[in-house]
Protein backbone atom coordinates (compact mmCIF):
# COMPACT_ATOMS: atom_id res chain seq x y z
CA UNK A 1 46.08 -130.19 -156.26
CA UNK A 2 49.81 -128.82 -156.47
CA UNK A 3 49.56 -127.68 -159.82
CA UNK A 4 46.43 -125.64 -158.46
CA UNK A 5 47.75 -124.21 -155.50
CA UNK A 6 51.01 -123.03 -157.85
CA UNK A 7 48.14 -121.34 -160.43
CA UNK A 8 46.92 -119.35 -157.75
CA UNK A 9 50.50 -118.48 -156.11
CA UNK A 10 51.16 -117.38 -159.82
CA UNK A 11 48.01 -115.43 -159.97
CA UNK A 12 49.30 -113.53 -156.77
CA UNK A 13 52.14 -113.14 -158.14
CA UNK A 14 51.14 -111.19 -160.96
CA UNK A 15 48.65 -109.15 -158.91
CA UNK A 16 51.12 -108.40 -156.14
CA UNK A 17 53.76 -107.01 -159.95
CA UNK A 18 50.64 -105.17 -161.56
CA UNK A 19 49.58 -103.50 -157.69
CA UNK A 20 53.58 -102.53 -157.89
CA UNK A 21 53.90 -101.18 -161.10
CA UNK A 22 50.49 -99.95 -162.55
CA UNK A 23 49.31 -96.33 -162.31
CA UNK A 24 46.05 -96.64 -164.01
CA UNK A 25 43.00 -97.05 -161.46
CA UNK A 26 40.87 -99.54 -163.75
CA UNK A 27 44.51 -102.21 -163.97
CA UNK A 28 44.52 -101.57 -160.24
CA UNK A 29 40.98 -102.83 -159.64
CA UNK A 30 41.92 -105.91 -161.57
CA UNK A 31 44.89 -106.55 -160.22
CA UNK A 32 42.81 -106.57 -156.94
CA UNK A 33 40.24 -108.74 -158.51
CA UNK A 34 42.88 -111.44 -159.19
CA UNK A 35 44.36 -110.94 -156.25
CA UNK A 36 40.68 -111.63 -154.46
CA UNK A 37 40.77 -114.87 -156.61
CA UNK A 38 43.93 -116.03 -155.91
CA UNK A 39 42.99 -116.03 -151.95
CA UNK A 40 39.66 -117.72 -152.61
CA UNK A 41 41.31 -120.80 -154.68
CA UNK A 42 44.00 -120.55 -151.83
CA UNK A 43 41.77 -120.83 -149.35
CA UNK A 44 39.60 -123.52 -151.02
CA UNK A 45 42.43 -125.86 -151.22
CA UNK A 46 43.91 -125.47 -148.26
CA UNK A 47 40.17 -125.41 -146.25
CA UNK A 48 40.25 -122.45 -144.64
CA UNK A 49 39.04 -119.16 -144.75
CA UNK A 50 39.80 -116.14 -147.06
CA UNK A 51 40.46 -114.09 -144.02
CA UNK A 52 43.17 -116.26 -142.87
CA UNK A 53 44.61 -116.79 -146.63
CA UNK A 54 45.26 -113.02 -146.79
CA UNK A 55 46.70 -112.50 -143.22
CA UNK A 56 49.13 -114.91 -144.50
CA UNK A 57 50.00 -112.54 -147.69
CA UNK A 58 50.73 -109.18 -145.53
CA UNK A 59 54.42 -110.07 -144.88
CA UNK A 60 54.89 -110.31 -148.45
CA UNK A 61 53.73 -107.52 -149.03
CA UNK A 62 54.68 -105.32 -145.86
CA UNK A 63 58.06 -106.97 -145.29
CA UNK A 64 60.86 -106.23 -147.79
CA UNK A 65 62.70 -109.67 -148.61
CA UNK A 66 65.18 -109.64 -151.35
CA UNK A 67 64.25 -110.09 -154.75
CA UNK A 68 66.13 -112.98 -156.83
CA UNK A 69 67.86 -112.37 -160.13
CA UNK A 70 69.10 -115.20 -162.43
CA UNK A 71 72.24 -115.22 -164.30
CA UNK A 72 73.87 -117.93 -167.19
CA UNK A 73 77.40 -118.19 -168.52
CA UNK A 74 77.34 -120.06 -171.82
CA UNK A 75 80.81 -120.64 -173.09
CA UNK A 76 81.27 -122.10 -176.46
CA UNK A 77 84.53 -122.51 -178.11
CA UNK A 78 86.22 -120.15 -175.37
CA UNK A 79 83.33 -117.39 -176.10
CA UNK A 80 80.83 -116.51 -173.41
CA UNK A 81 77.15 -115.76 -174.36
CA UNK A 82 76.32 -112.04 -173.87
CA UNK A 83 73.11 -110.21 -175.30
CA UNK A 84 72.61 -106.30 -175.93
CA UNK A 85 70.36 -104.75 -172.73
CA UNK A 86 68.19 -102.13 -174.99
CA UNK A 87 67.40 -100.32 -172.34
CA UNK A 88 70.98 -99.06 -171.72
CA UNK A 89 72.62 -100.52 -175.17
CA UNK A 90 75.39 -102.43 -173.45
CA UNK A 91 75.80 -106.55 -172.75
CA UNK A 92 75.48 -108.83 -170.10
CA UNK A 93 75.23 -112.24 -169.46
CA UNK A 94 71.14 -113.30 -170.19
CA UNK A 95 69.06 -113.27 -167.18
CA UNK A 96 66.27 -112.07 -165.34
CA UNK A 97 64.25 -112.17 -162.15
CA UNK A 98 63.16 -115.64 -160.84
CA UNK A 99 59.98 -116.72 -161.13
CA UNK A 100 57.80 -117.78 -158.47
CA UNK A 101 56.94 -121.70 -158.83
CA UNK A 102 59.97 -122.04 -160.62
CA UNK A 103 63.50 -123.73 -159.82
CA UNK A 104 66.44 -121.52 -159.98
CA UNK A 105 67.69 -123.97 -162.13
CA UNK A 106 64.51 -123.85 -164.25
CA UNK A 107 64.17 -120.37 -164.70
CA UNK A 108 67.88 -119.73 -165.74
CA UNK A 109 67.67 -121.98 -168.54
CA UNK A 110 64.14 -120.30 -169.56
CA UNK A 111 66.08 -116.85 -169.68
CA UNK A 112 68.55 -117.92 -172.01
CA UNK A 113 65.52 -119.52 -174.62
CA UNK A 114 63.65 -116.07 -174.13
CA UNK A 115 66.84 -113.93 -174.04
CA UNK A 116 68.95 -115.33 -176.94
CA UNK A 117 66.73 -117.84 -178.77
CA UNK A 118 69.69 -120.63 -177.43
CA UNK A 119 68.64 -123.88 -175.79
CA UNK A 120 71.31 -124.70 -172.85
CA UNK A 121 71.18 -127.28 -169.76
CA UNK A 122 73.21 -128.63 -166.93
CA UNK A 123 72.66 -125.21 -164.95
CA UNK A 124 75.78 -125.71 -162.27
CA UNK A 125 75.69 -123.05 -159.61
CA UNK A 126 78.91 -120.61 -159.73
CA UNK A 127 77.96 -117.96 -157.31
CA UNK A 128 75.16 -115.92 -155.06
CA UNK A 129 76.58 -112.90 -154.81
CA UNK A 130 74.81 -110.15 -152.48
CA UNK A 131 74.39 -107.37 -155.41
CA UNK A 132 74.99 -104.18 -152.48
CA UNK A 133 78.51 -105.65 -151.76
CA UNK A 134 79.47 -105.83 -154.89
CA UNK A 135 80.43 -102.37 -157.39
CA UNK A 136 77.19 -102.72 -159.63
CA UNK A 137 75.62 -99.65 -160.64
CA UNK A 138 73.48 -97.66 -160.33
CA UNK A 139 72.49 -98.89 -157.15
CA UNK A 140 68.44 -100.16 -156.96
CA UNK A 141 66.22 -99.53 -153.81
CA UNK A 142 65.32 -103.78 -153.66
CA UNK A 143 67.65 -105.98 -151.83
CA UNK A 144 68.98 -108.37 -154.77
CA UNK A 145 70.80 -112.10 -154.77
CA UNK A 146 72.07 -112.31 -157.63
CA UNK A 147 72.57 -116.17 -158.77
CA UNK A 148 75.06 -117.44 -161.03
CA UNK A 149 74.56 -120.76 -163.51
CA UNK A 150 77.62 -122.10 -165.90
CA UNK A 151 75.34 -123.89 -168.42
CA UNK A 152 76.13 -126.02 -171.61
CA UNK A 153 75.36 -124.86 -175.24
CA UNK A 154 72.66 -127.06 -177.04
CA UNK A 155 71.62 -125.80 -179.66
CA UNK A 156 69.44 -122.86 -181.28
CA UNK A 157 69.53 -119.85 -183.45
CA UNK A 158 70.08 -116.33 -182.13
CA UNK A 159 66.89 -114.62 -181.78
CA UNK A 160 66.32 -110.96 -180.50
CA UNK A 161 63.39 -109.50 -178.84
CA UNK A 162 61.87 -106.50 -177.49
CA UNK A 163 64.08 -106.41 -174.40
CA UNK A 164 67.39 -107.39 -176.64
CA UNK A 165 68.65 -106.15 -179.22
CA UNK A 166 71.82 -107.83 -180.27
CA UNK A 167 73.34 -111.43 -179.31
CA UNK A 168 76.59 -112.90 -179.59
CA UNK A 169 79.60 -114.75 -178.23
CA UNK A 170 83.06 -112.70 -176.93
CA UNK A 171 86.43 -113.51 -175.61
CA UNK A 172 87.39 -112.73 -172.28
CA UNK A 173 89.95 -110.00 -173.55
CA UNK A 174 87.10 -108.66 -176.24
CA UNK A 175 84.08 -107.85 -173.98
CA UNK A 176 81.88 -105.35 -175.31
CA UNK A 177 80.75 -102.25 -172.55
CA UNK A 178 78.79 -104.23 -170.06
CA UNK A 179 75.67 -103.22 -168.30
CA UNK A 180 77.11 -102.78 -164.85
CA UNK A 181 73.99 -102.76 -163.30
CA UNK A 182 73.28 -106.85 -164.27
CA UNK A 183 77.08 -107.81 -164.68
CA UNK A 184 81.01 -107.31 -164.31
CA UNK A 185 83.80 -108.47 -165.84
CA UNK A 186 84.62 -110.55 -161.93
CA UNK A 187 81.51 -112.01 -162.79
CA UNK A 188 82.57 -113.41 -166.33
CA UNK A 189 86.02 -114.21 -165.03
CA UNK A 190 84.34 -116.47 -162.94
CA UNK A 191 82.35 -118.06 -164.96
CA UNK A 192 85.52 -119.03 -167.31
CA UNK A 193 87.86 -119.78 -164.28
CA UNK A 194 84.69 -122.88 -163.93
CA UNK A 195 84.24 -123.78 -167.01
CA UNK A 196 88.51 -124.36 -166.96
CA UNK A 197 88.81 -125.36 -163.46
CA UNK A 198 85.54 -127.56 -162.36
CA UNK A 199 86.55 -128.01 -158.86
CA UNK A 200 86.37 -124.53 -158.34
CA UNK A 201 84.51 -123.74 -155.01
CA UNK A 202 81.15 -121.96 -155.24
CA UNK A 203 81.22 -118.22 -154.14
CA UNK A 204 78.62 -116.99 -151.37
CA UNK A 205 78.52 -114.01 -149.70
């Protein structure tokens, strides 16, 4: 019955992304449709009513909570992972958003698979850094945490995608131009000053 009720969370999920970001009227109707089915199967396995299923979805929708973005530092023989953004041509540690029904820890490993074609594990938590106190640019309307992982290579061959279009592995004094608006340089510092020094304490804002 879990793996059910996280189907249907997915489902609204996606329709709550496609209601966000579509402008065509006939993807908005569907979106609404799956949102209408989402609440049903909700509401099914929970034994209540569909009313009371979507009273329970306005404060996701009404209330802005901050959005989650996942971040991994792969170091391999004193090189850190980076991949090439193409949207603004410049590198940054791979990541994404989180994923509803999906670990933190789960989901950061899944970006680095999708983002770099590298398997990694052992996702140890670095940092969750409020992204509005911190100098990334441009600034975004959505209140962001951004999360940070210090995984361990695996294995894997590079693999590029539509969203990247370069991968590979610098030295802290070689970075390429970063894309400020997903990483800085304090934020690969970091990740080596772990990876050197494992007692490091974990930085929250």
């Amino acid at each position: 019955m879990s793996q059910w009720m996280n189907w249907a969370k997915q489902l609204q999920a996606l329709s709550q992304a496609g209601q966000a970001y579509s402008k065509d009227k006939f993807d908005l109707e569907r979106f609404d449709e799956i949102s209408s089915i989402s609440h049903q199967m909700i509401a099914q396995l929970a034994n209540t009513s569909v009313e009371r299923v979507k009273q329970l979805f306005v404060p996701e929708v009404g209330y802005p909570t901050p959005k989650v973005d996942l971040r991994a530092g792969v170091i391999k023989d004193g090189k850190i992972l980076l991949v090439r953004e193409r949207e603004d041509d410049c590198w940054t540690m791979p990541g994404g958003w989180a994923d509803v029904c999906e670990t933190p820890s789960t989901g950061v490993v899944r970006e680095v698979l999708e983002e770099s074609g590298y398997h990694v594990s052992h996702p140890k938590l670095v940092a969750i850094k409020d992204r509005d106190v911190h100098p990334y640019l441009p600034k975004y309307p959505q209140h962001i945490y951004k999360m940070f992982f210090l995984c361990r290579f695996e294995s894997g061959q590079p693999r590029t995608n539509i969203e990247i279009s370069d991968i590979g592995f610098f030295a802290l004094d070689e970075l390429p131009p970063l894309s400020e608006s997903r990483v800085l340089k304090s934020d690969i510092e970091l990740m080596f000053q772990h990876a050197e020094y494992p007692q490091t304490e974990i930085h929250v804002d």
